[in-house]
C-alpha atoms as a PDB file:
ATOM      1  CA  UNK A   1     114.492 110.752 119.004  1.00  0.00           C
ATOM      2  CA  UNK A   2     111.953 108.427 118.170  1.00  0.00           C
ATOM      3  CA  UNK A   3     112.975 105.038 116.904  1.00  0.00           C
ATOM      4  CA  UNK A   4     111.972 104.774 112.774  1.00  0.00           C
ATOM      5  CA  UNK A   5     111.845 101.525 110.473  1.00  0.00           C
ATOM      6  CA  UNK A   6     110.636 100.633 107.017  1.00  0.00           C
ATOM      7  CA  UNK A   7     107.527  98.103 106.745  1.00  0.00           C
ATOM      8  CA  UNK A   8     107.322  97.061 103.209  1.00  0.00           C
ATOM      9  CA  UNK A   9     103.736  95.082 102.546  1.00  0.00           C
ATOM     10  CA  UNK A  10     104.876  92.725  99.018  1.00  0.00           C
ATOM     11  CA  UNK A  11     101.477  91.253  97.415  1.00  0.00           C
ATOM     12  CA  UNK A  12     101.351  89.751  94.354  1.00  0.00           C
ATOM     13  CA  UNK A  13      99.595  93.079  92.539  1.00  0.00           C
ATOM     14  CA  UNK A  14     101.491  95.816  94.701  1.00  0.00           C
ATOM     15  CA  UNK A  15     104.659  96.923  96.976  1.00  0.00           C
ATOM     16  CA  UNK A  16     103.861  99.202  99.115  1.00  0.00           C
ATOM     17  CA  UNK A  17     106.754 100.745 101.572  1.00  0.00           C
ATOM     18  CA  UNK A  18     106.256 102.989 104.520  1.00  0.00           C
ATOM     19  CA  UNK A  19     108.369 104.884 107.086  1.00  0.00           C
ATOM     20  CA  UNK A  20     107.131 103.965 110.250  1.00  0.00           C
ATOM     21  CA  UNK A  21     108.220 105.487 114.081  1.00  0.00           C
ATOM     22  CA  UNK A  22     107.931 103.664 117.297  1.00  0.00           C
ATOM     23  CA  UNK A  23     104.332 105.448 117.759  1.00  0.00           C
ATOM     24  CA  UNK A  24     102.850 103.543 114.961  1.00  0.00           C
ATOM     25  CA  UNK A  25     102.583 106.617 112.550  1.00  0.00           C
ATOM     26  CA  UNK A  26     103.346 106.473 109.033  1.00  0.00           C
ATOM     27  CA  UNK A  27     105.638 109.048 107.993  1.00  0.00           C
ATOM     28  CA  UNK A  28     105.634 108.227 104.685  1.00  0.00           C
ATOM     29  CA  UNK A  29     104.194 105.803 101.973  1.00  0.00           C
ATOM     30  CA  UNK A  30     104.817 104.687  98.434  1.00  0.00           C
ATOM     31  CA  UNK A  31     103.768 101.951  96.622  1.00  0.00           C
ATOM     32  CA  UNK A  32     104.185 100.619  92.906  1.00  0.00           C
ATOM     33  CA  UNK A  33     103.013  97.580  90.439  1.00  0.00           C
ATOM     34  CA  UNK A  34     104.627  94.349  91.620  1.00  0.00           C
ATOM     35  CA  UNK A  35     106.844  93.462  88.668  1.00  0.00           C
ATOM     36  CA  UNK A  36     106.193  89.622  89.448  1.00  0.00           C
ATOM     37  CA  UNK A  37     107.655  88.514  85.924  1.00  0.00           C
ATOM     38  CA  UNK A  38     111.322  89.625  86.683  1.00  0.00           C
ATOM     39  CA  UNK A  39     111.341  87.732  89.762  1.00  0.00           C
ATOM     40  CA  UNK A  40     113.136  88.357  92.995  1.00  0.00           C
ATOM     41  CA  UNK A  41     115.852  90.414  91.692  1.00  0.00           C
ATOM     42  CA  UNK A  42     113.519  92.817  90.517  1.00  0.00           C
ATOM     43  CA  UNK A  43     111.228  93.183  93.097  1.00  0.00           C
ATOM     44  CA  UNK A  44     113.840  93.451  95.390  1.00  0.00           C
ATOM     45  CA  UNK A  45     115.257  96.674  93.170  1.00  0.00           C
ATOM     46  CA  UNK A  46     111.622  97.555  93.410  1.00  0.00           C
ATOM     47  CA  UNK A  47     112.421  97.706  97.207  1.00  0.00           C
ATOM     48  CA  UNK A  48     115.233  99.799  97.175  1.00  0.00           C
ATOM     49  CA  UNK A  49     113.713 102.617  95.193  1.00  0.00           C
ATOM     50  CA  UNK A  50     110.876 102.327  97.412  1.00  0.00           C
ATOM     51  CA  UNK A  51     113.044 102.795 100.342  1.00  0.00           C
ATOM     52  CA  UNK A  52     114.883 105.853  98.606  1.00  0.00           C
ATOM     53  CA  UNK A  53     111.061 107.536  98.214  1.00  0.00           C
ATOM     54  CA  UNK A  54     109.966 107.053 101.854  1.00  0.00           C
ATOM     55  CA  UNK A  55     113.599 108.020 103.541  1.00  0.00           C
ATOM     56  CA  UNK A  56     115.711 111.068 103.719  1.00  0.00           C
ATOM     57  CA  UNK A  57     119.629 111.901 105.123  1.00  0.00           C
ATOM     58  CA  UNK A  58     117.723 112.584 108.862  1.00  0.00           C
ATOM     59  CA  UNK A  59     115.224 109.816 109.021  1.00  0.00           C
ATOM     60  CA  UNK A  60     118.194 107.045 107.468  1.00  0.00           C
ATOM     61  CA  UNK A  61     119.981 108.075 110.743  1.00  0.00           C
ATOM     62  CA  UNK A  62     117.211 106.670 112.820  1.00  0.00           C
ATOM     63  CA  UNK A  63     116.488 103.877 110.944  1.00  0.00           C
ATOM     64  CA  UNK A  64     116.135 100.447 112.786  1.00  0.00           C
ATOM     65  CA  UNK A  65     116.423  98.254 109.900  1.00  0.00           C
ATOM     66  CA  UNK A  66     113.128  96.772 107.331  1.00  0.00           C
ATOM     67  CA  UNK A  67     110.327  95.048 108.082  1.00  0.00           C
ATOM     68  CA  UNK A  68     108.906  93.073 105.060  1.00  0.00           C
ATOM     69  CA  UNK A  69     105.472  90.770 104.958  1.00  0.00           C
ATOM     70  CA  UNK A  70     104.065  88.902 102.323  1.00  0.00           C
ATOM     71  CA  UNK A  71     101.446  86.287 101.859  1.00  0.00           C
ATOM     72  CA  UNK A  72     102.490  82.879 102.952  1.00  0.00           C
ATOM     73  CA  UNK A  73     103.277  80.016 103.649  1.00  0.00           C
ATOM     74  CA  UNK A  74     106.910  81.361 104.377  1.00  0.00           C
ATOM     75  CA  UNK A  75     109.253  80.562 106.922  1.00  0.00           C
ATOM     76  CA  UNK A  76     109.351  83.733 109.286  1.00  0.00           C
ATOM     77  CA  UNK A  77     112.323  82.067 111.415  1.00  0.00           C
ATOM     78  CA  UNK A  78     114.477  81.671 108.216  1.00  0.00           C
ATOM     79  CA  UNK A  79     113.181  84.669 106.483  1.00  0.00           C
ATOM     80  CA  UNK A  80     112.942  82.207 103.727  1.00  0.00           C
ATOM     81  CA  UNK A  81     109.889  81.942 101.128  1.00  0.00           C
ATOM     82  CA  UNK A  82     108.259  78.385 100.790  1.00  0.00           C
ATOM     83  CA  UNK A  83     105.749  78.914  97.951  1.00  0.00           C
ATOM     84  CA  UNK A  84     103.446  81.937  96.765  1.00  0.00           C
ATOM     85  CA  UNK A  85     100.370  81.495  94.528  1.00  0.00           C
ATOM     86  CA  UNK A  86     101.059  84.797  93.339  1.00  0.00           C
ATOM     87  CA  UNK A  87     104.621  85.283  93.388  1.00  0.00           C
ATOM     88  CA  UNK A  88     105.901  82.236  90.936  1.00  0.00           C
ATOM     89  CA  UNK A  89     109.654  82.010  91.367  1.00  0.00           C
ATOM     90  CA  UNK A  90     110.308  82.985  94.910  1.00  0.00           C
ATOM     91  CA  UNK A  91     110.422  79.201  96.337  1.00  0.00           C
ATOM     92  CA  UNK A  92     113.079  78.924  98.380  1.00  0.00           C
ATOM     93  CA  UNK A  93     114.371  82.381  98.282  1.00  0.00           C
ATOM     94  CA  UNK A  94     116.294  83.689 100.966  1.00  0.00           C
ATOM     95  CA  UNK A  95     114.545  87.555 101.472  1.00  0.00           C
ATOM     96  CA  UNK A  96     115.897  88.221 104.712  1.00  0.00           C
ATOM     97  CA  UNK A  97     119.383  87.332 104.034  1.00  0.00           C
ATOM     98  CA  UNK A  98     119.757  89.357 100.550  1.00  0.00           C
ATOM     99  CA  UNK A  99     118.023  91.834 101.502  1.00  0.00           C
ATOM    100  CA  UNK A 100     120.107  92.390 104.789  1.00  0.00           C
ATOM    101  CA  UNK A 101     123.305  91.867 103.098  1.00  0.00           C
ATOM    102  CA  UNK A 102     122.245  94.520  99.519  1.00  0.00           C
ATOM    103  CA  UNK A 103     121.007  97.692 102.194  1.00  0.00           C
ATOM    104  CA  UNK A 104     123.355  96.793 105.248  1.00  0.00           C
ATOM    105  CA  UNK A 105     120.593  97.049 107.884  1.00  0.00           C
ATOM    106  CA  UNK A 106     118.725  93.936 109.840  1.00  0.00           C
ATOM    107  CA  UNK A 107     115.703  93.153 108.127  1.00  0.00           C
ATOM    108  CA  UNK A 108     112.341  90.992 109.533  1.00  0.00           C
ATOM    109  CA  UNK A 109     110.244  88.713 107.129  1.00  0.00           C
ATOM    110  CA  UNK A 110     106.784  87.611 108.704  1.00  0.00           C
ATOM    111  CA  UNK A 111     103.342  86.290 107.301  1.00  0.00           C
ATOM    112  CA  UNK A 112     101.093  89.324 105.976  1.00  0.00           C
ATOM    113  CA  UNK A 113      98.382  89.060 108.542  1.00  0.00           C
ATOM    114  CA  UNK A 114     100.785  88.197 111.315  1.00  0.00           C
ATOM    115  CA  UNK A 115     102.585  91.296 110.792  1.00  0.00           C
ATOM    116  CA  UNK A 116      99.163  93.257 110.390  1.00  0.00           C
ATOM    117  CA  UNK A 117      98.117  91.386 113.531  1.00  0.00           C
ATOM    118  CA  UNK A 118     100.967  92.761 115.308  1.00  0.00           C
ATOM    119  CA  UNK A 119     100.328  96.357 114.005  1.00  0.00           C
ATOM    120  CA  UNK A 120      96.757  95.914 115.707  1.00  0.00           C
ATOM    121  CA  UNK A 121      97.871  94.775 118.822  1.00  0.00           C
ATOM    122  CA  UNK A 122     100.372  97.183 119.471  1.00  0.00           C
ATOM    123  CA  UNK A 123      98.860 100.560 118.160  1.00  0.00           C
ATOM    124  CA  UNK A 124      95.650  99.381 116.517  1.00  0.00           C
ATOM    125  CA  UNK A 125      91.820  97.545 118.001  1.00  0.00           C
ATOM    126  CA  UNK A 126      93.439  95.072 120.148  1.00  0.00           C
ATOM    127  CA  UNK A 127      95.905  97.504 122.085  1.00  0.00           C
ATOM    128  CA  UNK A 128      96.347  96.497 125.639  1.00  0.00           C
ATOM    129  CA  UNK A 129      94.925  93.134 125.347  1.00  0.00           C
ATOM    130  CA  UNK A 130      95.902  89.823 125.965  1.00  0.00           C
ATOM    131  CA  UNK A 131      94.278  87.523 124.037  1.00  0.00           C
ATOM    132  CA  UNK A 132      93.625  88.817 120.414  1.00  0.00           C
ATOM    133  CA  UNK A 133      92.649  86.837 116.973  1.00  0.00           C
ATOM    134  CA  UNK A 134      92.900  88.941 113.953  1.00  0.00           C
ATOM    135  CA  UNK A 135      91.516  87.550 110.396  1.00  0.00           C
ATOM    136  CA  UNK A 136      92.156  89.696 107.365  1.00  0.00           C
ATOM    137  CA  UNK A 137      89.568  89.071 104.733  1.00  0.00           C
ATOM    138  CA  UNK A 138      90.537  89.627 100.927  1.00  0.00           C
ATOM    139  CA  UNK A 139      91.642  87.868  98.039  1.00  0.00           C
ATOM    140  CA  UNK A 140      91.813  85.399 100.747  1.00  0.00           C
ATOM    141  CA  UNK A 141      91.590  84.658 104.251  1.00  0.00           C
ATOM    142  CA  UNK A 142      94.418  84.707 106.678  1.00  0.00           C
ATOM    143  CA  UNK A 143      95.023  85.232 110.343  1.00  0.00           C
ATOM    144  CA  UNK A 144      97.241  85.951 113.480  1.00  0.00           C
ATOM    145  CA  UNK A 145      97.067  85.742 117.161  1.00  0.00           C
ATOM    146  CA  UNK A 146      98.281  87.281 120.202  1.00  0.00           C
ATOM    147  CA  UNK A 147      97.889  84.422 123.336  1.00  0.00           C
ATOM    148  CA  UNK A 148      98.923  85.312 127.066  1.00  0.00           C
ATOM    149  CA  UNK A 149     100.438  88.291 125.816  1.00  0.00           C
ATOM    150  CA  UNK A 150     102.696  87.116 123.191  1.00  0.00           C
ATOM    151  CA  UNK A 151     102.523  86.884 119.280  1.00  0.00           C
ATOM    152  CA  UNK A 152     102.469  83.481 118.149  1.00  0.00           C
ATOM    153  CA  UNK A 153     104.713  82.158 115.437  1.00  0.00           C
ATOM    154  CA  UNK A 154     104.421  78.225 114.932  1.00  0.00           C
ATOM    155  CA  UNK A 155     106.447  76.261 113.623  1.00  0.00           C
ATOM    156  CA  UNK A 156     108.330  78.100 110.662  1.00  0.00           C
ATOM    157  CA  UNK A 157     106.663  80.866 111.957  1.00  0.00           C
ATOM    158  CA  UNK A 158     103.687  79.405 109.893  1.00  0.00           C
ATOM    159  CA  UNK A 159     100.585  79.931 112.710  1.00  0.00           C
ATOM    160  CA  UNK A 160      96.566  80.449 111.748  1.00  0.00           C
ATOM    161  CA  UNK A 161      96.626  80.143 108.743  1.00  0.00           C
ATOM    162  CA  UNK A 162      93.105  80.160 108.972  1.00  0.00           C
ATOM    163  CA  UNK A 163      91.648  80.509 105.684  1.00  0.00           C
ATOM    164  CA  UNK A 164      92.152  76.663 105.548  1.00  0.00           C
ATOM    165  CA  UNK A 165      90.083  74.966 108.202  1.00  0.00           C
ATOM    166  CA  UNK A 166      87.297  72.857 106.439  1.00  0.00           C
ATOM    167  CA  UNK A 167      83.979  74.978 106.566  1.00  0.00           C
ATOM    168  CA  UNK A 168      81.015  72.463 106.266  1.00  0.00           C
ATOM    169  CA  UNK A 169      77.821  74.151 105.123  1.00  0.00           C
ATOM    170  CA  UNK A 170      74.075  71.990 104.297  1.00  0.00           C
ATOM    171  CA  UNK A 171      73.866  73.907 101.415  1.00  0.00           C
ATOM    172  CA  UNK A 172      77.202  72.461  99.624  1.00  0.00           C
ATOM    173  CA  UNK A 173      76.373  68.728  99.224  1.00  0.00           C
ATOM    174  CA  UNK A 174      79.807  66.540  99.939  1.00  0.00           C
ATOM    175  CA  UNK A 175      81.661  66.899  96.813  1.00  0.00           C
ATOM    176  CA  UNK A 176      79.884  69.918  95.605  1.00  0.00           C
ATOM    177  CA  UNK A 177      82.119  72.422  98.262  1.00  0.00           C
ATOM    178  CA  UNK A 178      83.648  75.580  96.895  1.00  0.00           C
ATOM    179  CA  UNK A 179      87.461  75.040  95.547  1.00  0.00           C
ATOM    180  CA  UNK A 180      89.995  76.541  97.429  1.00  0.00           C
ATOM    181  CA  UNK A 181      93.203  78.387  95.797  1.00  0.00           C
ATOM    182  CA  UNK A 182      95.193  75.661  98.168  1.00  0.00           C
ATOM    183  CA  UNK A 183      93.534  73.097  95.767  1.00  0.00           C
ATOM    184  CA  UNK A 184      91.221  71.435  98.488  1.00  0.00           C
ATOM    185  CA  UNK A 185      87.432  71.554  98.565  1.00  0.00           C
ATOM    186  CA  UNK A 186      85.498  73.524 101.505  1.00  0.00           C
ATOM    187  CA  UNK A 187      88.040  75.686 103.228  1.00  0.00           C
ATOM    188  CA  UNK A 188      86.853  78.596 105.027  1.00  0.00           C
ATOM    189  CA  UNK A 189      88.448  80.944 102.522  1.00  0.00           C
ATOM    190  CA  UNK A 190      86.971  79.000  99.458  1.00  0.00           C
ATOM    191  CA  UNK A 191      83.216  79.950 101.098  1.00  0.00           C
ATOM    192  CA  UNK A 192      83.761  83.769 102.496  1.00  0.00           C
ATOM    193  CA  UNK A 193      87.007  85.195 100.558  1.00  0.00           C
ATOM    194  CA  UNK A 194      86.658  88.021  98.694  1.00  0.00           C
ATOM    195  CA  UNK A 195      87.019  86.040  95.628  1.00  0.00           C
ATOM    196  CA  UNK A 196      84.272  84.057  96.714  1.00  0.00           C
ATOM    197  CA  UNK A 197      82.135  87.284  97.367  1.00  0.00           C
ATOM    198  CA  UNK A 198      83.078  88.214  93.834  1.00  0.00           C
ATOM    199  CA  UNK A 199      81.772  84.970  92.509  1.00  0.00           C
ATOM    200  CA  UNK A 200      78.412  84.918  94.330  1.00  0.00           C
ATOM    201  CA  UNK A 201      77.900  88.886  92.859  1.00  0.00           C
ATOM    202  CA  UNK A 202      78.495  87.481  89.477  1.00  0.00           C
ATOM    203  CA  UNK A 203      75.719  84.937  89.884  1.00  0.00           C
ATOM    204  CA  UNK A 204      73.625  87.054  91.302  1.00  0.00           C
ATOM    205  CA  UNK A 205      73.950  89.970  89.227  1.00  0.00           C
ATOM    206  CA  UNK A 206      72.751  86.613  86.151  1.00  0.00           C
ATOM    207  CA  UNK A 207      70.152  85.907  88.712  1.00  0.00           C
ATOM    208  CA  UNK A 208      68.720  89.221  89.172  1.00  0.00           C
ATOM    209  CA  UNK A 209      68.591  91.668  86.581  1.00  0.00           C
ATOM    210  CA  UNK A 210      66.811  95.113  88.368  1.00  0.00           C
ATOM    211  CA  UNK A 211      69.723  94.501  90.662  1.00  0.00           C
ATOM    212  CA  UNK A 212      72.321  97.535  89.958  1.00  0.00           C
ATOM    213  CA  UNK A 213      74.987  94.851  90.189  1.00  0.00           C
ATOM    214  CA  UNK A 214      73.674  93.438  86.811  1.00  0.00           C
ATOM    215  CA  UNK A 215      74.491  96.684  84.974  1.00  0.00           C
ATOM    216  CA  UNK A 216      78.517  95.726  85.904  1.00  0.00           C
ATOM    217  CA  UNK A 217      80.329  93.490  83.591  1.00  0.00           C
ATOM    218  CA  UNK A 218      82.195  91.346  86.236  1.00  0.00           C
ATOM    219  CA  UNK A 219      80.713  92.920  89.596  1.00  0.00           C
ATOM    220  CA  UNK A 220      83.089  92.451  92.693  1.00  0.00           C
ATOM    221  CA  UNK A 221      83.272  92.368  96.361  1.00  0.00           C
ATOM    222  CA  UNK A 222      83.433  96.270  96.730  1.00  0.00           C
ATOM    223  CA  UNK A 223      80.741  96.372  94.267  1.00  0.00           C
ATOM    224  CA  UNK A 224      78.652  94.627  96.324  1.00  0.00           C
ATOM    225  CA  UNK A 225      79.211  96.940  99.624  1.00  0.00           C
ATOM    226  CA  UNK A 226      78.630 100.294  97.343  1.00  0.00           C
ATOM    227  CA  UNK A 227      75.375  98.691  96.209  1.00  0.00           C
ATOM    228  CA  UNK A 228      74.376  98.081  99.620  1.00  0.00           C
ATOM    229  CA  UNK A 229      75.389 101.097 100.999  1.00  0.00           C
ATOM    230  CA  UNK A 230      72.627 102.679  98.489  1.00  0.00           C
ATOM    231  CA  UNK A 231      69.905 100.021  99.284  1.00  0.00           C
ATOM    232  CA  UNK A 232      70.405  97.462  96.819  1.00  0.00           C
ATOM    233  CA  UNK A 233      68.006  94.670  97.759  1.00  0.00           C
ATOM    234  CA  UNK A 234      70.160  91.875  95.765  1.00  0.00           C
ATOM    235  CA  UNK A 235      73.699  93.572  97.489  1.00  0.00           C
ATOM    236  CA  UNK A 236      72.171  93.470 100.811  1.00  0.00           C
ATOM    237  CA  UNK A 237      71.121  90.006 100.594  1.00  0.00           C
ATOM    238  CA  UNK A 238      74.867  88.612  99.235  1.00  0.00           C
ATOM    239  CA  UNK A 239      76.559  90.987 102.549  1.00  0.00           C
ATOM    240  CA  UNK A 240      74.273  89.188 104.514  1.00  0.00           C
ATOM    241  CA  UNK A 241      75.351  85.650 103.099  1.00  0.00           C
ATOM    242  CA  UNK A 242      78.307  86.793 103.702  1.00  0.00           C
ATOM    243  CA  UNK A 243      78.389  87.850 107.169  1.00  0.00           C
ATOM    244  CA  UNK A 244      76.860  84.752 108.196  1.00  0.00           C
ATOM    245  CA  UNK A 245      79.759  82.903 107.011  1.00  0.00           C
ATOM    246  CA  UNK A 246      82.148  84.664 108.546  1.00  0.00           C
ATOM    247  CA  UNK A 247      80.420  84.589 111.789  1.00  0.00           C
ATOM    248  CA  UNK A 248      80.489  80.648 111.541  1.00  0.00           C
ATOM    249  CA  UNK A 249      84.394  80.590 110.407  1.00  0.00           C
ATOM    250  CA  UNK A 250      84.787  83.212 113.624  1.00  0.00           C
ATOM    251  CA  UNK A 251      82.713  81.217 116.363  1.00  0.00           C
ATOM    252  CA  UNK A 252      85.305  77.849 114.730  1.00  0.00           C
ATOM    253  CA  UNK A 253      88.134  80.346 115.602  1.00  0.00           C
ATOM    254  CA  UNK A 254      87.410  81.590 119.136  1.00  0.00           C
ATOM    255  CA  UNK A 255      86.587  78.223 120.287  1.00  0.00           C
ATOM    256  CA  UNK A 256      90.013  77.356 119.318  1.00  0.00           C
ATOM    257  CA  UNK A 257      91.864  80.453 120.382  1.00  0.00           C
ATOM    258  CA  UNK A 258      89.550  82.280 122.909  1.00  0.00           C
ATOM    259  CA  UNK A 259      90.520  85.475 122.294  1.00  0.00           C
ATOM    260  CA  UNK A 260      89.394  88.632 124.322  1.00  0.00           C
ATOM    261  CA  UNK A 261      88.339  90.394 120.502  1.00  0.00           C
ATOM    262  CA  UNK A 262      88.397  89.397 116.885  1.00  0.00           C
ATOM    263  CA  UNK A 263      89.845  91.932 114.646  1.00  0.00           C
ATOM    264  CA  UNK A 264      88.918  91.839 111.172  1.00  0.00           C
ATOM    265  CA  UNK A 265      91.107  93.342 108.082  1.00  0.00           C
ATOM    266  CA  UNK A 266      91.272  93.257 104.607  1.00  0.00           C
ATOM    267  CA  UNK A 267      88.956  94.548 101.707  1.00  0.00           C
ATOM    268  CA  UNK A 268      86.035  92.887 102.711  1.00  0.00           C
ATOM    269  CA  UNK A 269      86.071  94.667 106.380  1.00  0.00           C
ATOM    270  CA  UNK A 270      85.031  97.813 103.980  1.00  0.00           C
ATOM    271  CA  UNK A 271      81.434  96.907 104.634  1.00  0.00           C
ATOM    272  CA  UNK A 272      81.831  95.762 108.200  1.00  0.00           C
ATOM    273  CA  UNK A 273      79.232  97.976 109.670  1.00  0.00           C
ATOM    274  CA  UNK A 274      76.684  96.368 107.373  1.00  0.00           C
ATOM    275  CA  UNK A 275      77.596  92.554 108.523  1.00  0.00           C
ATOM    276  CA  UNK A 276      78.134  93.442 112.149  1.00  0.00           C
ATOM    277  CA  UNK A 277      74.825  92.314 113.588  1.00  0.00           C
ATOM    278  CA  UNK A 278      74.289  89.561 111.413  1.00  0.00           C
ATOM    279  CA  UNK A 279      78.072  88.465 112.273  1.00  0.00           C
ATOM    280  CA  UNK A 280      77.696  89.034 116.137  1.00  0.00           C
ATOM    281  CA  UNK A 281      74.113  86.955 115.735  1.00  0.00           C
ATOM    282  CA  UNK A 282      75.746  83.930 113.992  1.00  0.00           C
ATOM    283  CA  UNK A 283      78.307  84.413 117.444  1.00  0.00           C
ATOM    284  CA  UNK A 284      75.303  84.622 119.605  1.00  0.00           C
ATOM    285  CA  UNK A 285      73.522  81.739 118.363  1.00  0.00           C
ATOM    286  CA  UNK A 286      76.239  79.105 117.443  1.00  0.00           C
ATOM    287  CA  UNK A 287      79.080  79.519 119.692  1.00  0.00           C
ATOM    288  CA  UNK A 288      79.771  77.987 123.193  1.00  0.00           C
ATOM    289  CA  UNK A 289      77.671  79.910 125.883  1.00  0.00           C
ATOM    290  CA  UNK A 290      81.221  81.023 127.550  1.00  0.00           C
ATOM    291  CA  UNK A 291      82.234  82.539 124.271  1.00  0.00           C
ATOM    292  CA  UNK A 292      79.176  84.715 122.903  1.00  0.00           C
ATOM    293  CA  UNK A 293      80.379  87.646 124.598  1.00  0.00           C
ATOM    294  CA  UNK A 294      83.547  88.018 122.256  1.00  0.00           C
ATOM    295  CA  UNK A 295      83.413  91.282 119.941  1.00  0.00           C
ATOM    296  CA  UNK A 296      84.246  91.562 116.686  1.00  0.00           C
ATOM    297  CA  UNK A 297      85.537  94.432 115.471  1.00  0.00           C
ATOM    298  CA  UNK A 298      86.962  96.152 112.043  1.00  0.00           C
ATOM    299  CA  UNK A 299      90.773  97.213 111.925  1.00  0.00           C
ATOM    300  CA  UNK A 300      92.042 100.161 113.273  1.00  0.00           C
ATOM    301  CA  UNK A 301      94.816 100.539 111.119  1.00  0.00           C
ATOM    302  CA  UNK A 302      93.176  99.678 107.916  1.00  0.00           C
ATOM    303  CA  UNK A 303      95.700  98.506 105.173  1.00  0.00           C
ATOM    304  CA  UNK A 304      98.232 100.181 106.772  1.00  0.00           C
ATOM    305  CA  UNK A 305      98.296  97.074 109.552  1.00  0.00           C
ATOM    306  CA  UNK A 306     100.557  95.026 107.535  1.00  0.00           C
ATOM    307  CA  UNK A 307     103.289  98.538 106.862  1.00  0.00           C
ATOM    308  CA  UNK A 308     102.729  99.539 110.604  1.00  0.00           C
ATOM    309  CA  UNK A 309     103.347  95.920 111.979  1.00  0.00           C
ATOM    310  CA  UNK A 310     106.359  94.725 109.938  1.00  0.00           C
ATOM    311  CA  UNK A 311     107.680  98.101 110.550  1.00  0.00           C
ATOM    312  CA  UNK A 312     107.402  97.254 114.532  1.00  0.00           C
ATOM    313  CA  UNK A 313     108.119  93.794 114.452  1.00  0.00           C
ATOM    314  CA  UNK A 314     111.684  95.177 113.650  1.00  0.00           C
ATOM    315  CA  UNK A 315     111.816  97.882 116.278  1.00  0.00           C
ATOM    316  CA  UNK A 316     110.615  95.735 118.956  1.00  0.00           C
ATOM    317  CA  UNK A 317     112.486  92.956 118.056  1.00  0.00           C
ATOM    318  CA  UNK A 318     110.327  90.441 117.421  1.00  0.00           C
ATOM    319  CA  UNK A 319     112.212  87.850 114.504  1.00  0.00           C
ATOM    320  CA  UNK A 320     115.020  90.112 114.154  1.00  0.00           C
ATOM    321  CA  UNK A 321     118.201  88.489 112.724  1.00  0.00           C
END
């Protein structure tokens, strides 16, 4: 019988909980409204009923305990949160332990992208490899990374988080940088977020009225790929913006991880197929000769990475407790 576990993905808009088996198949998913005003004791009863749709009698028999990620910084080796933009209240909060101790089975906290980074190395685009970055691209910008073989943690299990490496661009005068949600001025994620994608449509939808983004009241980053997907001039432009930025943050990253492939995730990675050449150029161009050859590639696993890795992080025993 194949091993099964629970991943449950906790954001600050939705829970989503899957039944996952030792394959890497979902089973089963379910997902509701994060009820972020009652705090941890309701989002925690949140992830019981969860549990109850995504389980039966047969696969409860099999099951190798919960996997849960959520956006960071948390402390993966204490299954303890630190602070959450999104999630007001949980500082300090000890998941792993309640949670263990209210369903009786062991249960693994980990970073979001981490855990989605594990999902793509073991079943996903960087199966079999060594060497692996993965960068999800959303609301923000996060990361994991597989070196010589192994997942790395960090201390508090805090690795890559990086969204927040300083991105200097000539077009940004010092001073004049994006704002980051960490507070600071110029981070990667403040430039080439989804949020910042969002911003740059609204400006240009202002800028540009015959663009079909100006007929949206408050145009956003999946906006922006359906209008280029049908030819929108003004779209096009903003994805290309866009994939040059990312293909500077990337050529920052491989120079400091040298992976074998970058995997990219999140909402943004939607439109990959329209910033791949102009990402892979900025690679080409601006990177260290011995590292232009490194691929980028879109997720395999799609937003299922984060379900499918916390879900295997458990069953392969990676943080368990």
């Amino acid at each position: 019988m194949y091993r099964r576990a629970i991943g449950i993905d906790l954001g600050g808009t939705q829970v989503r909980a899957a039944l996952v088996d030792d394959t890497g198949t979902v089973l089963r998913r379910a997902a509701t409204r994060t009820d972020v005003a009652g705090g941890p004791a309701a989002v925690m009863a949140q992830f019981r009923n969860l549990i109850e749709e995504v389980t039966d009698d047969k696969s409860l028999d099999s099951l190798s305990g919960i996997g849960v990620c959520a956006p960071g910084p948390l402390d993966s080796l204490t299954g303890t949160f630190i602070h959450i933009p999104t999630l007001p209240g949980w500082e300090n909060f000890p998941l792993r332990d309640e949670l263990a101790a209210a369903l009786g089975r062991p249960v693994v906290l980990e970073g979001d992208a981490i855990a989605a980074c594990y999902g793509e190395w073991r079943f996903g685009a960087g199966r079999g490899l060594d060497h692996l970055l993965y960068v999800t691209v959303s609301t923000g910008i996060g990361g994991g990374v597989v070196s010589d073989g192994r997942l790395l943690h960090g201390r508090r299990g805090m690795t890559a988080h990086v969204g927040h490496f300083r991105l200097a661009r000539k077009c940004h005068p010092a001073g004049d940088e994006p704002r980051c949600s960490c507070g600071a001025a110029g981070c990667f994620e403040a430039f080439a977020a989804g949020t910042a994608l969002d911003r740059r449509a609204r400006e240009a939808a202002l800028a540009h009225p015959g663009s079909s983004l100006a007929r949206l009241t408050s145009p956003t980053a999946g906006d922006v790929v359906a209008a280029a997907r049908q030819g929108d001039a003004t779209a096009l432009a903003l994805l290309d913006e866009e994939a040059t930025l990312l293909g500077e943050g990337f050529v920052s990253l491989i120079h400091l991880y040298s992976p074998e492939k970058v995997v990219m995730g999140g909402g943004v990675s939607h439109g990959f197929d329209l910033m791949d050449e102009t990402i892979h150029r900025a690679i080409r161009t601006t990177a260290l000769p011995a590292f232009r050859d490194v691929p980028v590639v879109k997720a395999a696993l799609g937003d299922n990475a984060g379900l499918v890795g916390a879900a295997a992080l458990l069953m392969f025993g990676e943080r368990t407790r």
